[in-house]
PDB file of N, CA and C in Angstrom:
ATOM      1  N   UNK A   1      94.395-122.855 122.171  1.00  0.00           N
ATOM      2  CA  UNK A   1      93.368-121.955 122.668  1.00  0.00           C
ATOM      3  C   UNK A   1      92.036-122.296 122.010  1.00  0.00           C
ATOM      4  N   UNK A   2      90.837-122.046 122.537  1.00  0.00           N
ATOM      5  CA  UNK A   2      89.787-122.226 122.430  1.00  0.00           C
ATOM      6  C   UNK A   2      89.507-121.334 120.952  1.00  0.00           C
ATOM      7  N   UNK A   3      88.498-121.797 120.115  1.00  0.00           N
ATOM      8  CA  UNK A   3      87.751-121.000 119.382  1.00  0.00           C
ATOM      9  C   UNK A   3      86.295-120.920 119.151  1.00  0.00           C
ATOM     10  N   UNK A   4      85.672-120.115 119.120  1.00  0.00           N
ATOM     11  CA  UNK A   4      84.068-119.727 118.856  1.00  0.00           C
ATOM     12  C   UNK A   4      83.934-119.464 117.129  1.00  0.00           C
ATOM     13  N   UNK A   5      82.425-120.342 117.027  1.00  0.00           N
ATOM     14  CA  UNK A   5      82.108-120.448 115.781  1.00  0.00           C
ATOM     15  C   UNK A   5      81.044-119.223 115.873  1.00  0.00           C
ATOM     16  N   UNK A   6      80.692-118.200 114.853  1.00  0.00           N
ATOM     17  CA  UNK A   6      80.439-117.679 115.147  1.00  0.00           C
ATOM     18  C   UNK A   6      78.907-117.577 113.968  1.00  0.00           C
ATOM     19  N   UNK A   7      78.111-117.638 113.853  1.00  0.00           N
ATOM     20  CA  UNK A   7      76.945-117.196 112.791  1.00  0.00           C
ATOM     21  C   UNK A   7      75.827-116.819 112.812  1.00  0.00           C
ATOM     22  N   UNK A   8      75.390-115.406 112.036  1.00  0.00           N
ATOM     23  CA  UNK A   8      74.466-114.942 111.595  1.00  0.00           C
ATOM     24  C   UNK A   8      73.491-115.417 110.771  1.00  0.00           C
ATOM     25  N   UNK A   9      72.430-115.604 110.967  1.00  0.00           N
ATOM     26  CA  UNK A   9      71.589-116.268 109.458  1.00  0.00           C
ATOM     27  C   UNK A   9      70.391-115.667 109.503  1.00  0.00           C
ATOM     28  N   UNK A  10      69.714-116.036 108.043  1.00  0.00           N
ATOM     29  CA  UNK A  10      68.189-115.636 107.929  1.00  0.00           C
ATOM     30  C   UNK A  10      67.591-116.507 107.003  1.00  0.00           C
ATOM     31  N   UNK A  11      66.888-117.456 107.737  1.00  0.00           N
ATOM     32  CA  UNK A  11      66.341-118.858 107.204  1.00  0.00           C
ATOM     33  C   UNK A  11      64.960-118.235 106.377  1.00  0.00           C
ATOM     34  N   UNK A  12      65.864-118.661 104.628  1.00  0.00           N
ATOM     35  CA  UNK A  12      64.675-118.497 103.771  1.00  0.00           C
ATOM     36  C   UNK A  12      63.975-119.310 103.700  1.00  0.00           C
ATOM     37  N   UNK A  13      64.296-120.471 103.816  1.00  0.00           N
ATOM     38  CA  UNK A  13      63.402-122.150 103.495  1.00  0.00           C
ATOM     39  C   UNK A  13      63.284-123.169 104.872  1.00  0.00           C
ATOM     40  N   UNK A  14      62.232-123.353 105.048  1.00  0.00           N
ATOM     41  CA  UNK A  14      62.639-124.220 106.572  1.00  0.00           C
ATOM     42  C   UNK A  14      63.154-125.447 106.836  1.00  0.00           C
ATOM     43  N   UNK A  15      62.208-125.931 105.390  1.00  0.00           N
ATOM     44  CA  UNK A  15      62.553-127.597 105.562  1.00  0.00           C
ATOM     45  C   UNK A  15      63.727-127.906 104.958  1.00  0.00           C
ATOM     46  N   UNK A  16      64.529-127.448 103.784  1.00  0.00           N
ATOM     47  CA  UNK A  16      66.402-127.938 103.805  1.00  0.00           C
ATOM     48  C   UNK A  16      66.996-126.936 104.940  1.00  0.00           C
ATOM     49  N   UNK A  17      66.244-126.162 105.741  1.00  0.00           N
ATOM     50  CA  UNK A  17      67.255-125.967 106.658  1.00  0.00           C
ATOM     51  C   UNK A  17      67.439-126.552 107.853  1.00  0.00           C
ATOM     52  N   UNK A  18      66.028-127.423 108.286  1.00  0.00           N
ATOM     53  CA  UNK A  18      65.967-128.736 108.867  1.00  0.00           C
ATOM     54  C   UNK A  18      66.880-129.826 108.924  1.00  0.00           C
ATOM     55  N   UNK A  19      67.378-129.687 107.645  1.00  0.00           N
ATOM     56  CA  UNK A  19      68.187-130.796 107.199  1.00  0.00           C
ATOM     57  C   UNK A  19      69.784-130.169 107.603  1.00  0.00           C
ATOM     58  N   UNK A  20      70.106-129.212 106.690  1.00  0.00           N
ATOM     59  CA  UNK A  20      71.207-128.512 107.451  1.00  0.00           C
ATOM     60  C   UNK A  20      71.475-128.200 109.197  1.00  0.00           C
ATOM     61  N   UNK A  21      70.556-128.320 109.961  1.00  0.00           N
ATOM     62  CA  UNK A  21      70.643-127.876 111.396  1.00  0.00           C
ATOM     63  C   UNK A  21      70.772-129.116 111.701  1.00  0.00           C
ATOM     64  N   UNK A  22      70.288-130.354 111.235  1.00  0.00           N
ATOM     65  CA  UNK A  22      71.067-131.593 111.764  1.00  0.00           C
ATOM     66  C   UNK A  22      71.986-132.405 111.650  1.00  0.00           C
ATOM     67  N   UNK A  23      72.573-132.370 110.012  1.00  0.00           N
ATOM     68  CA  UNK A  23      73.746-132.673 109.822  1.00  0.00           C
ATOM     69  C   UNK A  23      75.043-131.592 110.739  1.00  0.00           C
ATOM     70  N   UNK A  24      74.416-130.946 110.672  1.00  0.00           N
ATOM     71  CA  UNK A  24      75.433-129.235 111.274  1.00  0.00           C
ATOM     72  C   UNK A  24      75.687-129.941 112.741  1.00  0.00           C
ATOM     73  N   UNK A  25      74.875-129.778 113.525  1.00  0.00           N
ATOM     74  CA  UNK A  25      74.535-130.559 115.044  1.00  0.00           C
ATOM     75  C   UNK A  25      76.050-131.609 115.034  1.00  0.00           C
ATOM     76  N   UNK A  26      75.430-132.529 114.175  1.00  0.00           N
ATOM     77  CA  UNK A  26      76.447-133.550 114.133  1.00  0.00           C
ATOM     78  C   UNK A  26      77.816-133.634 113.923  1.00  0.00           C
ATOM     79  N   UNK A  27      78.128-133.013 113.039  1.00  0.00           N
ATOM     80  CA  UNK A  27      79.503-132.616 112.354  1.00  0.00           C
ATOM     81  C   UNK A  27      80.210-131.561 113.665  1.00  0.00           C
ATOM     82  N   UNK A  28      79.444-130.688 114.198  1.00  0.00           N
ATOM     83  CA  UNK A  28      79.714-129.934 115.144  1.00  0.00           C
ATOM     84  C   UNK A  28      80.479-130.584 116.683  1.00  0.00           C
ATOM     85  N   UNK A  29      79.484-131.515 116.879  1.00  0.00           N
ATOM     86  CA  UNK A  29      79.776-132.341 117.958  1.00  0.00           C
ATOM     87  C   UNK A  29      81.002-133.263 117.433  1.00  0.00           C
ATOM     88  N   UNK A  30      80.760-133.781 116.674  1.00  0.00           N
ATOM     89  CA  UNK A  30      81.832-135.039 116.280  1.00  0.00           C
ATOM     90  C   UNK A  30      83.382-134.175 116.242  1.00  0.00           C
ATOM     91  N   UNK A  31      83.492-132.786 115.876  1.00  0.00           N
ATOM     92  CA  UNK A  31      84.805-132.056 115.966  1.00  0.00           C
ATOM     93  C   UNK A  31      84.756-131.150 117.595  1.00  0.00           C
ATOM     94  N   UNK A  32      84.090-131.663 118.503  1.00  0.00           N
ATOM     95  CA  UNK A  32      84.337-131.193 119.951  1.00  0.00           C
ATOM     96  C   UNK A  32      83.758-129.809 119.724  1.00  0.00           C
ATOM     97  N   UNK A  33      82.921-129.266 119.407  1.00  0.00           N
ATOM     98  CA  UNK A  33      82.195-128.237 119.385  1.00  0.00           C
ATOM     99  C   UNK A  33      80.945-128.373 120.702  1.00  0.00           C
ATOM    100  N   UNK A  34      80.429-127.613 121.104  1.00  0.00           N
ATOM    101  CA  UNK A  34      79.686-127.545 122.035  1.00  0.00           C
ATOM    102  C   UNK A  34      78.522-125.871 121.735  1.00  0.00           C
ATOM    103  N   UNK A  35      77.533-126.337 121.761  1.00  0.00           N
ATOM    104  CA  UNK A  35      76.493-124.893 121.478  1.00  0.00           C
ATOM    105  C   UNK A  35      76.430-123.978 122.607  1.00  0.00           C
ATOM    106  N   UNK A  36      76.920-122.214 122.485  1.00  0.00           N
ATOM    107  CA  UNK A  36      76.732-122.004 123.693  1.00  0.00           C
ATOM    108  C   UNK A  36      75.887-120.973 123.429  1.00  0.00           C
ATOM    109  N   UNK A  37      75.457-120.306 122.168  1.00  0.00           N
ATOM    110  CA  UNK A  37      74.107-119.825 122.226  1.00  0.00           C
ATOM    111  C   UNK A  37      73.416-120.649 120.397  1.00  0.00           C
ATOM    112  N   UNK A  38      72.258-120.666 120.298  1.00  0.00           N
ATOM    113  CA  UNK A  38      71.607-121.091 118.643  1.00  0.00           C
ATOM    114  C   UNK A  38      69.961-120.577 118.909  1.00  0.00           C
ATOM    115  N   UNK A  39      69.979-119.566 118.221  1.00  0.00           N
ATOM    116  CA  UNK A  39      68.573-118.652 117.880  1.00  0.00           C
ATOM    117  C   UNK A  39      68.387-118.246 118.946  1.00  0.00           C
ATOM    118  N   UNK A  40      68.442-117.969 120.186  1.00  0.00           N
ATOM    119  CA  UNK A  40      67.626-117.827 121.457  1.00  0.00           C
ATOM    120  C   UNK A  40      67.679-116.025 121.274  1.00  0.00           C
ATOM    121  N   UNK A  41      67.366-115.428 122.138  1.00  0.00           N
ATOM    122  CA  UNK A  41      66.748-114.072 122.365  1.00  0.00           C
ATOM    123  C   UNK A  41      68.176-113.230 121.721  1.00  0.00           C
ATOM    124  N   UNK A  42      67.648-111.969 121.119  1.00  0.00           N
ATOM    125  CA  UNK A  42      69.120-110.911 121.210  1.00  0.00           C
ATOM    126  C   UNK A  42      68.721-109.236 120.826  1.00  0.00           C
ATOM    127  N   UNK A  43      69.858-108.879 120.691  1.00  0.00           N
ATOM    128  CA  UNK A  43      69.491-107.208 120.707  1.00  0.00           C
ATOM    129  C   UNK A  43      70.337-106.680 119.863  1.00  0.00           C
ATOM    130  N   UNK A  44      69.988-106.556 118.584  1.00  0.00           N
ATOM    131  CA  UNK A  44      71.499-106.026 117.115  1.00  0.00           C
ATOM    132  C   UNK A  44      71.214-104.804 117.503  1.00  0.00           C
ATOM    133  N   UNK A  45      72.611-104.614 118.209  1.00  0.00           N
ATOM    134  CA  UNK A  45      72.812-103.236 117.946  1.00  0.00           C
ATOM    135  C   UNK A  45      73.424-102.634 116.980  1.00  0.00           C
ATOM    136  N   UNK A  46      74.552-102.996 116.316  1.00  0.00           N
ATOM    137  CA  UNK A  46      74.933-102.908 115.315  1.00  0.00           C
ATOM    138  C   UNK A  46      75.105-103.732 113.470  1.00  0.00           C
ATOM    139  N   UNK A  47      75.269-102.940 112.791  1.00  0.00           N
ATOM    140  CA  UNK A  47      75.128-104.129 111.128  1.00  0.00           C
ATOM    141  C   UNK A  47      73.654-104.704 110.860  1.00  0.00           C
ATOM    142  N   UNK A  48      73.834-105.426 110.123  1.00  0.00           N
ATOM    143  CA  UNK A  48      72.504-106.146 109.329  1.00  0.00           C
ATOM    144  C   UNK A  48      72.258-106.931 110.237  1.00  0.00           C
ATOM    145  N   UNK A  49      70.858-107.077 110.721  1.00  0.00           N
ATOM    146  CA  UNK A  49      70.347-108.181 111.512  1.00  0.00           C
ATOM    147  C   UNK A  49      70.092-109.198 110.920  1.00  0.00           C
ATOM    148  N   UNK A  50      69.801-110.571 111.426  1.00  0.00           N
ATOM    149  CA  UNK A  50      69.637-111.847 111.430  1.00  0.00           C
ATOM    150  C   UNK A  50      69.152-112.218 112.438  1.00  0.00           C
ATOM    151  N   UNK A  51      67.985-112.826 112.029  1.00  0.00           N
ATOM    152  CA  UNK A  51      67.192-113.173 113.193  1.00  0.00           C
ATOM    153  C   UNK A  51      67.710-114.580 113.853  1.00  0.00           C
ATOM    154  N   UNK A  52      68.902-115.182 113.652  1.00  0.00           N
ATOM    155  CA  UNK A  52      69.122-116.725 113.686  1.00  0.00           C
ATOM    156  C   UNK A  52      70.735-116.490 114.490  1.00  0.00           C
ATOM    157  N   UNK A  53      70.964-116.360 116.003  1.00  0.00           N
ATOM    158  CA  UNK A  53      72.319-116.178 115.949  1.00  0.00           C
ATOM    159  C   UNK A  53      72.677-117.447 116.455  1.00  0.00           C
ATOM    160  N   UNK A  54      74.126-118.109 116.079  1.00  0.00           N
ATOM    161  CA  UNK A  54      74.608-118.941 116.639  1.00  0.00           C
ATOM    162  C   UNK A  54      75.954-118.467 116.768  1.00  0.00           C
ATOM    163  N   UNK A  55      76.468-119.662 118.274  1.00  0.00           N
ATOM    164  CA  UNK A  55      77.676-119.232 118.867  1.00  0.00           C
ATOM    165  C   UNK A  55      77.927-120.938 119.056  1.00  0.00           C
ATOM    166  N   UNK A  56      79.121-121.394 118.671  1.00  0.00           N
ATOM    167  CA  UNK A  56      79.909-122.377 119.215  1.00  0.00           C
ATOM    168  C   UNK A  56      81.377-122.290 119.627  1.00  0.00           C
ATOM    169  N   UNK A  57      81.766-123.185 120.885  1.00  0.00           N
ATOM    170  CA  UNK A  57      83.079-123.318 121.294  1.00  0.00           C
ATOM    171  C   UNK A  57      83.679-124.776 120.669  1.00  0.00           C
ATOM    172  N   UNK A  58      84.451-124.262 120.175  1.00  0.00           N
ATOM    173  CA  UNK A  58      85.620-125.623 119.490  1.00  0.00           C
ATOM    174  C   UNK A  58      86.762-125.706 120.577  1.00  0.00           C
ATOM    175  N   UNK A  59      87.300-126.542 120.689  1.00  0.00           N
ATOM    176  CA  UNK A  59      88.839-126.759 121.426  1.00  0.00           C
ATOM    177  C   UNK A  59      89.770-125.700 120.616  1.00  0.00           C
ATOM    178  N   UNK A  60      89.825-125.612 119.415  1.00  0.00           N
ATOM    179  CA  UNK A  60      90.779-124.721 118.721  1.00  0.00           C
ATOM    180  C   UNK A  60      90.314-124.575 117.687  1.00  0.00           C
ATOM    181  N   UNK A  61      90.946-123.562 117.192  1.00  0.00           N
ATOM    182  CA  UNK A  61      90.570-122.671 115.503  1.00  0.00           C
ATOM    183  C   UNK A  61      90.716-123.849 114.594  1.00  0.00           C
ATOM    184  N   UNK A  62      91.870-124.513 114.412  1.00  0.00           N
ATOM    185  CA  UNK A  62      92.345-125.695 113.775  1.00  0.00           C
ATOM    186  C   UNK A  62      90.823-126.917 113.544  1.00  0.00           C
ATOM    187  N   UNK A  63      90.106-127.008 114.941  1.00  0.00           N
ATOM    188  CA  UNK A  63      88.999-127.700 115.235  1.00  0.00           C
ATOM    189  C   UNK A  63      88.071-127.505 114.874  1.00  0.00           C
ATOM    190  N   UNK A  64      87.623-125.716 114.787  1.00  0.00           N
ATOM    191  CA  UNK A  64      86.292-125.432 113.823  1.00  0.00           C
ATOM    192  C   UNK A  64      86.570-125.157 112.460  1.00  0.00           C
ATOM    193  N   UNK A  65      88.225-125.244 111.666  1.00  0.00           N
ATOM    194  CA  UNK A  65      88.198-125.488 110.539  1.00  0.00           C
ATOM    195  C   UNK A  65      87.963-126.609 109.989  1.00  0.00           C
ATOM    196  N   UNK A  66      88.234-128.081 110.792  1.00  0.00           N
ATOM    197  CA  UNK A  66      88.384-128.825 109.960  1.00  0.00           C
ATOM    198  C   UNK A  66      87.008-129.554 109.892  1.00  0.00           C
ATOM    199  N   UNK A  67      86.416-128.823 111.243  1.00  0.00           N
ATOM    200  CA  UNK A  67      84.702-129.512 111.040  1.00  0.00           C
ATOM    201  C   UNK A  67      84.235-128.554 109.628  1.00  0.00           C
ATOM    202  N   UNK A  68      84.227-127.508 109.576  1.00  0.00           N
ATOM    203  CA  UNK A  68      83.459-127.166 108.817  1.00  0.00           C
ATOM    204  C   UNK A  68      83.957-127.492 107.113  1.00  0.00           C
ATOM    205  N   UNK A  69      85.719-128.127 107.103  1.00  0.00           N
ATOM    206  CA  UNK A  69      85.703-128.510 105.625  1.00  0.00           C
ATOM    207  C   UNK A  69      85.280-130.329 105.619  1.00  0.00           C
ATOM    208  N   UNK A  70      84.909-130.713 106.568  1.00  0.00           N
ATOM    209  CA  UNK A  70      84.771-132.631 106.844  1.00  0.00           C
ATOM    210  C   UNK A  70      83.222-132.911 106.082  1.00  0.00           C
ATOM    211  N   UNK A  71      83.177-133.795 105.713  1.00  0.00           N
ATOM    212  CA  UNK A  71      82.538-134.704 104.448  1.00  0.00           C
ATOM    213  C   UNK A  71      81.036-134.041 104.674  1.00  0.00           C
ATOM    214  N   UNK A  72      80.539-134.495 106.758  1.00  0.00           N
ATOM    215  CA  UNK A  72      79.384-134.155 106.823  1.00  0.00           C
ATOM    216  C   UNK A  72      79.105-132.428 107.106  1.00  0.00           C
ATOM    217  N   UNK A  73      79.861-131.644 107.348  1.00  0.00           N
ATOM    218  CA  UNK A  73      79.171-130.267 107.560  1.00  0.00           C
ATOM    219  C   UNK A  73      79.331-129.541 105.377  1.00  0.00           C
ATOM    220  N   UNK A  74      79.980-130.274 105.333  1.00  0.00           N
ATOM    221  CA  UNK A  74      79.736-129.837 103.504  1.00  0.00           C
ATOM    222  C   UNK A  74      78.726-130.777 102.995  1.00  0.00           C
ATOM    223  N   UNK A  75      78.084-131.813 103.404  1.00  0.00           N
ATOM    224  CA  UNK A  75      76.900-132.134 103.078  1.00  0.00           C
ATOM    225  C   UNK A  75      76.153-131.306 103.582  1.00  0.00           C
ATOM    226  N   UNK A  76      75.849-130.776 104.951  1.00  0.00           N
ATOM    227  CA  UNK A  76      74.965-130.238 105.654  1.00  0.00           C
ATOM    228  C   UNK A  76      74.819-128.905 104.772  1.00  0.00           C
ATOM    229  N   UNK A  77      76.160-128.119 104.373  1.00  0.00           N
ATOM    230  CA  UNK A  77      75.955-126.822 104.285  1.00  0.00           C
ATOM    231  C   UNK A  77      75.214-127.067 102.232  1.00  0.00           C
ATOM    232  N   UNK A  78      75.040-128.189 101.894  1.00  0.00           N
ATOM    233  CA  UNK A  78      74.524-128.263 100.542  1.00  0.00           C
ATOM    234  C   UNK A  78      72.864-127.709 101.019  1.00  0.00           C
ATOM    235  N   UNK A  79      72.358-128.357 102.306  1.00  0.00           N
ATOM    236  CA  UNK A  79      70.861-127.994 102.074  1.00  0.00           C
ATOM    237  C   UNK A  79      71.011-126.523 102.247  1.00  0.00           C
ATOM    238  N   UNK A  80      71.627-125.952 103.072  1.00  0.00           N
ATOM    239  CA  UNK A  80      71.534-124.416 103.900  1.00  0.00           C
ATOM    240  C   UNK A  80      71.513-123.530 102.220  1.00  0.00           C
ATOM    241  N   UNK A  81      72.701-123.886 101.148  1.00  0.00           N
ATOM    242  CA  UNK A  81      72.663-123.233 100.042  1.00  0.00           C
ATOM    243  C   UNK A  81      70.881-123.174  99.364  1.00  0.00           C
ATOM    244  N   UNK A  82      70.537-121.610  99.347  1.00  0.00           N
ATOM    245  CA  UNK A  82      69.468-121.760  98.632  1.00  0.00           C
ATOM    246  C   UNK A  82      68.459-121.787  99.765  1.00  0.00           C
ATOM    247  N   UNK A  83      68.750-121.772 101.168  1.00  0.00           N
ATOM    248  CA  UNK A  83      67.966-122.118 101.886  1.00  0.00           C
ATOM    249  C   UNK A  83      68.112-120.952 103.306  1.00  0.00           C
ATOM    250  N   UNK A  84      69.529-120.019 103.189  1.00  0.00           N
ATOM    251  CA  UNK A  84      69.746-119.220 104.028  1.00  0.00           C
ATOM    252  C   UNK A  84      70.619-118.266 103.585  1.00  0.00           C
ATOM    253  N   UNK A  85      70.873-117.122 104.024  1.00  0.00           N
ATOM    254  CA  UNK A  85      71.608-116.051 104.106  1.00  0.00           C
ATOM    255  C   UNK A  85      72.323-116.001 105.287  1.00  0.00           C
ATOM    256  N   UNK A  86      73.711-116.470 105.109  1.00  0.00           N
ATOM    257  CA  UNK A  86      74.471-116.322 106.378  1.00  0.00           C
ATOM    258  C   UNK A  86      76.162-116.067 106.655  1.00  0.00           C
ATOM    259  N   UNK A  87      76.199-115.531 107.363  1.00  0.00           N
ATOM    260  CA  UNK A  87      78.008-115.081 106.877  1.00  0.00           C
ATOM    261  C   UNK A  87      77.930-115.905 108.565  1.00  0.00           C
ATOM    262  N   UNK A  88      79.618-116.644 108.707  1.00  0.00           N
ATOM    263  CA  UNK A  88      80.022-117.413 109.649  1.00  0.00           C
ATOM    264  C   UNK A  88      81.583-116.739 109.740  1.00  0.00           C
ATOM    265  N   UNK A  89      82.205-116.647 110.868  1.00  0.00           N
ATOM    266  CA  UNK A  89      83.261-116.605 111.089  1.00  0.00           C
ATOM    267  C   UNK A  89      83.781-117.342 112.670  1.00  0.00           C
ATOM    268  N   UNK A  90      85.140-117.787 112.461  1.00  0.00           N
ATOM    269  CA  UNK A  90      85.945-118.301 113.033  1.00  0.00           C
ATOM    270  C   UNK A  90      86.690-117.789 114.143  1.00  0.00           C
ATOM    271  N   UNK A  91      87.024-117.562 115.451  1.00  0.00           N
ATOM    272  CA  UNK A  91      87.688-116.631 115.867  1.00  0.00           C
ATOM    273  C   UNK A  91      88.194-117.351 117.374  1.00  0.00           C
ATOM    274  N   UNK A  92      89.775-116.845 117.385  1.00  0.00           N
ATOM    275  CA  UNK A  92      90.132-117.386 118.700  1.00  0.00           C
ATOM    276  C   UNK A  92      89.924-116.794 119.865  1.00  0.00           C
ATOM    277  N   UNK A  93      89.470-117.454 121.122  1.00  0.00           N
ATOM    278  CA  UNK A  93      89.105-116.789 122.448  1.00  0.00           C
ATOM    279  C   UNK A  93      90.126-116.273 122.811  1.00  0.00           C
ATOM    280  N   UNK A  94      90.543-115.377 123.622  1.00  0.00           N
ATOM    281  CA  UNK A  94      91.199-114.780 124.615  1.00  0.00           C
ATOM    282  C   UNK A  94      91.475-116.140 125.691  1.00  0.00           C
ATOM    283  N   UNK A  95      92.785-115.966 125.687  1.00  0.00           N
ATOM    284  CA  UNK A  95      92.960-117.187 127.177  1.00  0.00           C
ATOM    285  C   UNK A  95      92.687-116.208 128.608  1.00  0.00           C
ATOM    286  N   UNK A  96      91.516-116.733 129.100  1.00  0.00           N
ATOM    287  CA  UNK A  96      91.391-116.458 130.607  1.00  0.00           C
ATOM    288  C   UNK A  96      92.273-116.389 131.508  1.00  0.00           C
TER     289      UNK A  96
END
């Protein structure tokens, strides 16, 4: 089954987060991830806002774990440290 990456953020620093949004990109794609929303418009209705939402689809949960423990999204996530406030979670779709 499919899984969605799921994250909130609030970009303290721009330029290592420059750096993080492109190693991220990469590492993302290279584990079959696909962007299906990143920052565009929204409406918190509920919890702490973040002005930064992202949404990705992985092939499987298994798929957005192992991108996010693989060489380049733990390089990537070195610039984001120090550079954002963001909680991420993992979660499997509902089969259609």
């Amino acid at each position: 089954m499919t899984a969605l990456w799921i994250a909130h953020v609030t970009v303290t620093d721009e330029e290592p987060y420059k750096k993080y949004a492109a190693l991220a990109t990469k590492a993302i794609a290279e584990h079959g991830g696909v962007f299906l929303a990143r920052g565009g418009r929204f409406v918190q209705m509920e919890g702490p806002e973040r002005p930064r939402n992202v949404v990705a689809r992985f092939p499987s949960v298994e798929a957005a774990v192992a991108c996010y423990e693989s060489a380049t999204y733990q390089e990537a996530l070195g610039h984001a440290k120090g550079a954002a406030e963001r909680e991420l979670v993992i979660v499997e779709e509902l089969d259609s």
